[in-house]
PDB file of N, CA and C in Angstrom:
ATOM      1  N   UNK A   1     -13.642  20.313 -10.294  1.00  0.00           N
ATOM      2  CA  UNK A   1     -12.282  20.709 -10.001  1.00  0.00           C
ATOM      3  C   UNK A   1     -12.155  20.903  -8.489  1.00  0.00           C
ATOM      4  N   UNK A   2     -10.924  20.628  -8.033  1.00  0.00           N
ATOM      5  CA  UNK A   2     -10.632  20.979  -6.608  1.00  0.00           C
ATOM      6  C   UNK A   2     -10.119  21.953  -6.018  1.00  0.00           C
ATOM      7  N   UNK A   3     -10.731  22.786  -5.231  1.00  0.00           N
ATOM      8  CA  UNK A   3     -10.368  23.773  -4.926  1.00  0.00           C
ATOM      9  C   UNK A   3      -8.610  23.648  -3.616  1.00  0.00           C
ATOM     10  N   UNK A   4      -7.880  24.586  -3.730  1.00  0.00           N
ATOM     11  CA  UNK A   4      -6.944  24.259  -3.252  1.00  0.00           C
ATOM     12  C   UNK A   4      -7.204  24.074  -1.697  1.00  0.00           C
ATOM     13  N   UNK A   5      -7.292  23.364  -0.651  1.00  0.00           N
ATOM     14  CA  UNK A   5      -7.718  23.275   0.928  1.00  0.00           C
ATOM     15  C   UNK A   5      -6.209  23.773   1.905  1.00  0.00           C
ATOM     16  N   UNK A   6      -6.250  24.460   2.447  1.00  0.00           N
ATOM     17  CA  UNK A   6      -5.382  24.830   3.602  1.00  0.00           C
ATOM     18  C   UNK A   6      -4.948  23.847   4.348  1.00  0.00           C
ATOM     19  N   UNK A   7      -6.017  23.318   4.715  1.00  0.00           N
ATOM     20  CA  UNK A   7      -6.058  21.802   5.851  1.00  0.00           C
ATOM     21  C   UNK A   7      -5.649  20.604   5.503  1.00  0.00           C
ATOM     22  N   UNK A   8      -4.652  20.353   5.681  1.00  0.00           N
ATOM     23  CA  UNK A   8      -4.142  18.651   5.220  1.00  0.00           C
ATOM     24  C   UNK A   8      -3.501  18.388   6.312  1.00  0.00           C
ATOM     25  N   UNK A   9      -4.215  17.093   6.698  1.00  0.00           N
ATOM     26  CA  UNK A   9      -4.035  16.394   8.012  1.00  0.00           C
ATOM     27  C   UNK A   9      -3.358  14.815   7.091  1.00  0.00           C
ATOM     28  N   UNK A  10      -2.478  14.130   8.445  1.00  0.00           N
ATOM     29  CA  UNK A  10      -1.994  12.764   7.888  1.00  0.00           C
ATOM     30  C   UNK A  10      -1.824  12.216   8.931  1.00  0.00           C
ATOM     31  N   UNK A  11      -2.024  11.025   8.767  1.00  0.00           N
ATOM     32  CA  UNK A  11      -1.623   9.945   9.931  1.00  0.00           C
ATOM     33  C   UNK A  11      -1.323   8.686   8.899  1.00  0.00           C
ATOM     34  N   UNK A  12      -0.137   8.452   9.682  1.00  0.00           N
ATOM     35  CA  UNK A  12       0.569   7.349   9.428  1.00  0.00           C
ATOM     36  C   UNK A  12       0.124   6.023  10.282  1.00  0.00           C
ATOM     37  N   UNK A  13       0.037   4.651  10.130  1.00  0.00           N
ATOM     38  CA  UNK A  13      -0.144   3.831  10.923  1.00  0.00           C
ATOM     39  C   UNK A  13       0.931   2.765  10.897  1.00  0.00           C
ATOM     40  N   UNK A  14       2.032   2.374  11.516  1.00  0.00           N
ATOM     41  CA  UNK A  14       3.089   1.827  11.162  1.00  0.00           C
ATOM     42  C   UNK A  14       3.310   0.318  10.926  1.00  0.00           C
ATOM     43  N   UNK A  15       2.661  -0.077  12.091  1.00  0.00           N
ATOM     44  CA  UNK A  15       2.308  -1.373  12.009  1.00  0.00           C
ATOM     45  C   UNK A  15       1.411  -1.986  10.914  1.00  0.00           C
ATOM     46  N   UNK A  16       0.449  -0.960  10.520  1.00  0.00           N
ATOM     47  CA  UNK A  16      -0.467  -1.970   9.394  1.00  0.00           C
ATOM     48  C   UNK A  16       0.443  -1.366   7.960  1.00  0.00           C
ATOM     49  N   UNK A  17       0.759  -0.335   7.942  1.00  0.00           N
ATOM     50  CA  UNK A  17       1.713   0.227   6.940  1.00  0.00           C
ATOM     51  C   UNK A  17       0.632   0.937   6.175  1.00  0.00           C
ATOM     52  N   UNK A  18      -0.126   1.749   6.792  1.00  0.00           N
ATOM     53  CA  UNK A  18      -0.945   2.635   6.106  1.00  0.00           C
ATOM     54  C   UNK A  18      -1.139   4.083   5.948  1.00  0.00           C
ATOM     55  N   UNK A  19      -1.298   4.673   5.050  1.00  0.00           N
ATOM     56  CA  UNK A  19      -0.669   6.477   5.371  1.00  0.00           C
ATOM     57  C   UNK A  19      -2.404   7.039   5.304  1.00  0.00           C
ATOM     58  N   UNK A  20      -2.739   7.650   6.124  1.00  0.00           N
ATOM     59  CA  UNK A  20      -3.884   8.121   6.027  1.00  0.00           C
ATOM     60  C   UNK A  20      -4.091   9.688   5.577  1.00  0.00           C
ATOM     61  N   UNK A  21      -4.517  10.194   4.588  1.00  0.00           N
ATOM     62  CA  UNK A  21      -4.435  11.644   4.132  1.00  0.00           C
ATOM     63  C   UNK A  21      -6.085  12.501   3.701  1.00  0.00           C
ATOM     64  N   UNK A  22      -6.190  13.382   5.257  1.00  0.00           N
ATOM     65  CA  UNK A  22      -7.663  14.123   5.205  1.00  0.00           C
ATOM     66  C   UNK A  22      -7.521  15.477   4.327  1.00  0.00           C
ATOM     67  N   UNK A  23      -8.442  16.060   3.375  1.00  0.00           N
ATOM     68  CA  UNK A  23      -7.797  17.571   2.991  1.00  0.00           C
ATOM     69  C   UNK A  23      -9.017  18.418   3.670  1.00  0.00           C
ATOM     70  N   UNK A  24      -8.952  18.950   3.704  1.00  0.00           N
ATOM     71  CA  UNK A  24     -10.147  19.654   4.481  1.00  0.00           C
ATOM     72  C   UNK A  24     -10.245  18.769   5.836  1.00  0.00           C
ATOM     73  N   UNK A  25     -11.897  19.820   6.545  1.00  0.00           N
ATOM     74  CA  UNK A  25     -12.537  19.455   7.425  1.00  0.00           C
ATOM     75  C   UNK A  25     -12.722  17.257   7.073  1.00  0.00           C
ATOM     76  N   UNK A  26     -12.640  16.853   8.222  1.00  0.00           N
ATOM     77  CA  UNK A  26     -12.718  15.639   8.081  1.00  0.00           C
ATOM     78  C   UNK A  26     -14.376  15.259   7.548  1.00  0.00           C
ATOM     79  N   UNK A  27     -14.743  14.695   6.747  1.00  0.00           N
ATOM     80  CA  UNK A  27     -16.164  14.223   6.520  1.00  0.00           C
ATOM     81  C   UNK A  27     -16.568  12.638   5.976  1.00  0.00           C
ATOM     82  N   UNK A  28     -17.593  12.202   5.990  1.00  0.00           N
ATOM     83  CA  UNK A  28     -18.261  10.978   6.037  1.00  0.00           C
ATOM     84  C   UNK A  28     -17.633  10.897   4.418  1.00  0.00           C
ATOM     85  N   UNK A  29     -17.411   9.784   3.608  1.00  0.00           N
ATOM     86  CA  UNK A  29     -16.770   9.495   2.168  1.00  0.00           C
ATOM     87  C   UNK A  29     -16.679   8.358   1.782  1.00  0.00           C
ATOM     88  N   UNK A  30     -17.350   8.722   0.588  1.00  0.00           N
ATOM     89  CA  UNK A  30     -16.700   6.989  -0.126  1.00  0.00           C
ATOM     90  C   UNK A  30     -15.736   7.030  -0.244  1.00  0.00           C
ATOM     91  N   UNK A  31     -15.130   5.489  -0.614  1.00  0.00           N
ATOM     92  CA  UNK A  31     -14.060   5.471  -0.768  1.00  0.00           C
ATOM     93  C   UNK A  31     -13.833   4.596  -2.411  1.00  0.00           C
ATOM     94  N   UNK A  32     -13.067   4.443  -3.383  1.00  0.00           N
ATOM     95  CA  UNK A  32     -12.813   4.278  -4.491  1.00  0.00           C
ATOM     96  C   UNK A  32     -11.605   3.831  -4.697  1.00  0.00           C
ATOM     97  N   UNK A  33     -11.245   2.270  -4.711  1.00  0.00           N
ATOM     98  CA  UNK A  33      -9.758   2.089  -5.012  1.00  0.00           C
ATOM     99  C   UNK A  33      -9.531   2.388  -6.633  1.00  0.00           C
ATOM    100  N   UNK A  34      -8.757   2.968  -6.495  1.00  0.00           N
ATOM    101  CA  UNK A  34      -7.958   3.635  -7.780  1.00  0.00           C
ATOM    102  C   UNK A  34      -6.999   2.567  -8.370  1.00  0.00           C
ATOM    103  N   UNK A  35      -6.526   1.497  -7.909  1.00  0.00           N
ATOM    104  CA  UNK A  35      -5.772   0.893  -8.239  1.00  0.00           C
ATOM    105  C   UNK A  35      -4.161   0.712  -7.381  1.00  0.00           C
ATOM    106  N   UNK A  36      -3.414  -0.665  -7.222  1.00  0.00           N
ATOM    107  CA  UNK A  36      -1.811   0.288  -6.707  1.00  0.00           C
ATOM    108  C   UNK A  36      -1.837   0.614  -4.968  1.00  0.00           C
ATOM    109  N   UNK A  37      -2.918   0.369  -4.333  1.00  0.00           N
ATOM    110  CA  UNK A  37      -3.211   0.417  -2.844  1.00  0.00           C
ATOM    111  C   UNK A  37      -3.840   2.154  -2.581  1.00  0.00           C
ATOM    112  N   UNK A  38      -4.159   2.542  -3.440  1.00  0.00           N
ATOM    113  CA  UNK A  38      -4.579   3.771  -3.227  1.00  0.00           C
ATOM    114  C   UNK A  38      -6.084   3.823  -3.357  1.00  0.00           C
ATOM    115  N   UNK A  39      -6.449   4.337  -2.165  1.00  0.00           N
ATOM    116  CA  UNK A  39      -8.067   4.611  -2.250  1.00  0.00           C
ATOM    117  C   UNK A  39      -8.193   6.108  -1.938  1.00  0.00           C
ATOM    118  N   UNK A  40      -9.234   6.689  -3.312  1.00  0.00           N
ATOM    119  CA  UNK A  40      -9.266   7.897  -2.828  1.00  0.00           C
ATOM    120  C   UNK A  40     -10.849   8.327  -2.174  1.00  0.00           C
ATOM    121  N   UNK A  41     -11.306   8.816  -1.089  1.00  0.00           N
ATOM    122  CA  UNK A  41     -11.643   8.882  -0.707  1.00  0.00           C
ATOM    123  C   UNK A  41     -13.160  10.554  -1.111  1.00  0.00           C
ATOM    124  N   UNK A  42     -13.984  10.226  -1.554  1.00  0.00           N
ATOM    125  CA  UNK A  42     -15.000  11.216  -2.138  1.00  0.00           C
ATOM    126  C   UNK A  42     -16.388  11.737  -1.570  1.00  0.00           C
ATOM    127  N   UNK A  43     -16.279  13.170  -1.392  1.00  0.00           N
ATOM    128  CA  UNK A  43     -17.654  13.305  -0.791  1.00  0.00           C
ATOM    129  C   UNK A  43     -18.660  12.781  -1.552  1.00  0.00           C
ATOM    130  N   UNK A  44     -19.926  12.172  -1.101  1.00  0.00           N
ATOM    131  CA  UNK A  44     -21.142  11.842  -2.267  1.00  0.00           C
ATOM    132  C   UNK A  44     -21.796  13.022  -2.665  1.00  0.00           C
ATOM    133  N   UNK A  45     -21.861  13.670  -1.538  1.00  0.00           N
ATOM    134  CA  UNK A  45     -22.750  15.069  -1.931  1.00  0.00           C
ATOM    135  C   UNK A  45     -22.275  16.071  -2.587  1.00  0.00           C
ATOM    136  N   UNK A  46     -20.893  16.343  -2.390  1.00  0.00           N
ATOM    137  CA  UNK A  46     -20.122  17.208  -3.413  1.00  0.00           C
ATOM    138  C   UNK A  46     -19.386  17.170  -4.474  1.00  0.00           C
ATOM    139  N   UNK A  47     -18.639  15.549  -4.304  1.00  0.00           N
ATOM    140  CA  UNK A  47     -18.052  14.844  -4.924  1.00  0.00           C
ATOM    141  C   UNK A  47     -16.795  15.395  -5.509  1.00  0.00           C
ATOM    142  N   UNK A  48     -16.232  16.164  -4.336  1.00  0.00           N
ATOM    143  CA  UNK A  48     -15.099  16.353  -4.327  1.00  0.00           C
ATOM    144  C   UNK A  48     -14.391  15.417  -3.562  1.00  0.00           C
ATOM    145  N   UNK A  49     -12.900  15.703  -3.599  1.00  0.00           N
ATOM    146  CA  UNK A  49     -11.961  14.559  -3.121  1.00  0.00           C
ATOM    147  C   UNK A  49     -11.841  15.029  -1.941  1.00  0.00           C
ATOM    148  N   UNK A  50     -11.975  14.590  -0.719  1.00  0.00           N
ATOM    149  CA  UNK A  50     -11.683  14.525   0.529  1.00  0.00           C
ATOM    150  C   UNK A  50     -10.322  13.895   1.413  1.00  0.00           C
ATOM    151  N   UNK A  51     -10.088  12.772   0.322  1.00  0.00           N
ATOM    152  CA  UNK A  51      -8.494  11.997   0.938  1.00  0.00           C
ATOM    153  C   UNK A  51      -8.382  11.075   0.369  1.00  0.00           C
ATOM    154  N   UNK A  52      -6.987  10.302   0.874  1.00  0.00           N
ATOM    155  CA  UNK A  52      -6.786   9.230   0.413  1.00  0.00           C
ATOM    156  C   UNK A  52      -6.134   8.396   1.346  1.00  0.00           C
ATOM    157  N   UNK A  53      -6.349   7.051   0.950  1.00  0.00           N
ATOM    158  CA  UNK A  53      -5.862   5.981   2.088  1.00  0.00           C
ATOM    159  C   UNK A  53      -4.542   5.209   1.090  1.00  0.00           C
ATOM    160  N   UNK A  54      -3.530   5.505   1.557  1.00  0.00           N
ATOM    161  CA  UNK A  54      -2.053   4.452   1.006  1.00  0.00           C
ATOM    162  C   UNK A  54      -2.046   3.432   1.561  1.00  0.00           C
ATOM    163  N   UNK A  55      -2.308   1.887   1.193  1.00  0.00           N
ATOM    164  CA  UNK A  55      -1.873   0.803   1.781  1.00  0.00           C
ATOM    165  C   UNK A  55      -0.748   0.567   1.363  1.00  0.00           C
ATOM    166  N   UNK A  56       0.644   0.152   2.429  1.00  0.00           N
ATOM    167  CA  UNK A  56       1.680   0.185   2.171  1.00  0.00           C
ATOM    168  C   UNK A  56       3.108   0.527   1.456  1.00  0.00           C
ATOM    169  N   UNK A  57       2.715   1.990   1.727  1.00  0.00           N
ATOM    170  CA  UNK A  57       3.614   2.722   1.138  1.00  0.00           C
ATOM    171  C   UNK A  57       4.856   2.845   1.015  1.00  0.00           C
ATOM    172  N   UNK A  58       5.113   2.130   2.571  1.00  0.00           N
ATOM    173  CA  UNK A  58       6.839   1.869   2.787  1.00  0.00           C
ATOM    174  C   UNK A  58       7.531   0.876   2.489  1.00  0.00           C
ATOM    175  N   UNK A  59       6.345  -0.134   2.504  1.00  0.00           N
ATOM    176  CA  UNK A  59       7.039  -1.361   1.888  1.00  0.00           C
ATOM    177  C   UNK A  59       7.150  -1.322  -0.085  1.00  0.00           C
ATOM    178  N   UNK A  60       6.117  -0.459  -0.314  1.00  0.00           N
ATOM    179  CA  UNK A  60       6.566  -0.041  -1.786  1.00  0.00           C
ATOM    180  C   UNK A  60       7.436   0.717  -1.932  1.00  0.00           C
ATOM    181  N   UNK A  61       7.522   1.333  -1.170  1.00  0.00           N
ATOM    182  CA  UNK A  61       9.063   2.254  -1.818  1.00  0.00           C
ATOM    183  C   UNK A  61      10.232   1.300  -1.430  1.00  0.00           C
ATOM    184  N   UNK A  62      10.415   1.054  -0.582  1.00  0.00           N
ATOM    185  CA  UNK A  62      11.611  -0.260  -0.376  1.00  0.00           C
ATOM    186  C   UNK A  62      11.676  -0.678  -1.395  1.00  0.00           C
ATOM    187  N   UNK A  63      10.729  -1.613  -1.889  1.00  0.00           N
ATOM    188  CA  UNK A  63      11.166  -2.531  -2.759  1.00  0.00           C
ATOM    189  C   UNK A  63      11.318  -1.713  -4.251  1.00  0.00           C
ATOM    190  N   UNK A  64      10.882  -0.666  -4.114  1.00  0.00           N
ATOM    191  CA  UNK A  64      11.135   0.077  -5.374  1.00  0.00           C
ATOM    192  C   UNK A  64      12.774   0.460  -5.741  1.00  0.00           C
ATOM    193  N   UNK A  65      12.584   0.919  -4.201  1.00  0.00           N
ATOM    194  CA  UNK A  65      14.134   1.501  -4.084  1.00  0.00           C
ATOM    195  C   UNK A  65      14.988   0.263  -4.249  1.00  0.00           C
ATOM    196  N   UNK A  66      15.122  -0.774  -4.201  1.00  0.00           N
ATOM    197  CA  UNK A  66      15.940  -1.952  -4.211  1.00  0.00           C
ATOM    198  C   UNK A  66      15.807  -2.621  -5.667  1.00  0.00           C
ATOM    199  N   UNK A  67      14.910  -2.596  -6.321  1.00  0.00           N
ATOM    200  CA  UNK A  67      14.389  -2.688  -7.746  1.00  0.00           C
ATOM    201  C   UNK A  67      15.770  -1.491  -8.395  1.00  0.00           C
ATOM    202  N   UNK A  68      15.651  -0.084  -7.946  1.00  0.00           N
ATOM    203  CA  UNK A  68      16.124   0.874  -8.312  1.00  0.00           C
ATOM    204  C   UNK A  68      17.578   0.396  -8.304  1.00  0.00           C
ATOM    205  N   UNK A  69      18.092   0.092  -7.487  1.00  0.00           N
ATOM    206  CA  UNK A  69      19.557  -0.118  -6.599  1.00  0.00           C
ATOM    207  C   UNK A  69      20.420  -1.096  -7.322  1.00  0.00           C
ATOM    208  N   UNK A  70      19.772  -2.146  -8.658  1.00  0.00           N
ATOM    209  CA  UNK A  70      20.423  -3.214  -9.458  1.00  0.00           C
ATOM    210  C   UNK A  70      20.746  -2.767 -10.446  1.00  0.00           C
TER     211      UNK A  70
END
């Protein structure tokens, strides 16, 4: 289980269209695509969740939202 973290850091990257999301202290992590452009990102040693990487989030909601909009 995950304990709730104080620390949530994000960076956005605009040009590649990627949302970057740290919870805690930043640390070394696998990473695990989940499916959908989402990789979540896992300590090995604790194997708690550390973050996640969104590939193109804005261009999915666009087209969601325009999907939505008919």
């Amino acid at each position: 289980m995950i304990e709730k973290k104080k620390n949530l850091q994000w960076d956005y990257d605009a040009e590649a269209d990627v949302l970057y999301i740290t919870i805690g202290i930043p640390v070394k992590a696998e990473g695990v695509d989940i499916g959908k452009g989402t990789i979540v990102r896992v300590d090995p040693e604790s194997n708690e969740i550390v973050g996640f990487t969104i590939i193109n989030p804005l261009k999915r909601t666009l087209q969601e939202l325009k999907v939505g909009a008919k």
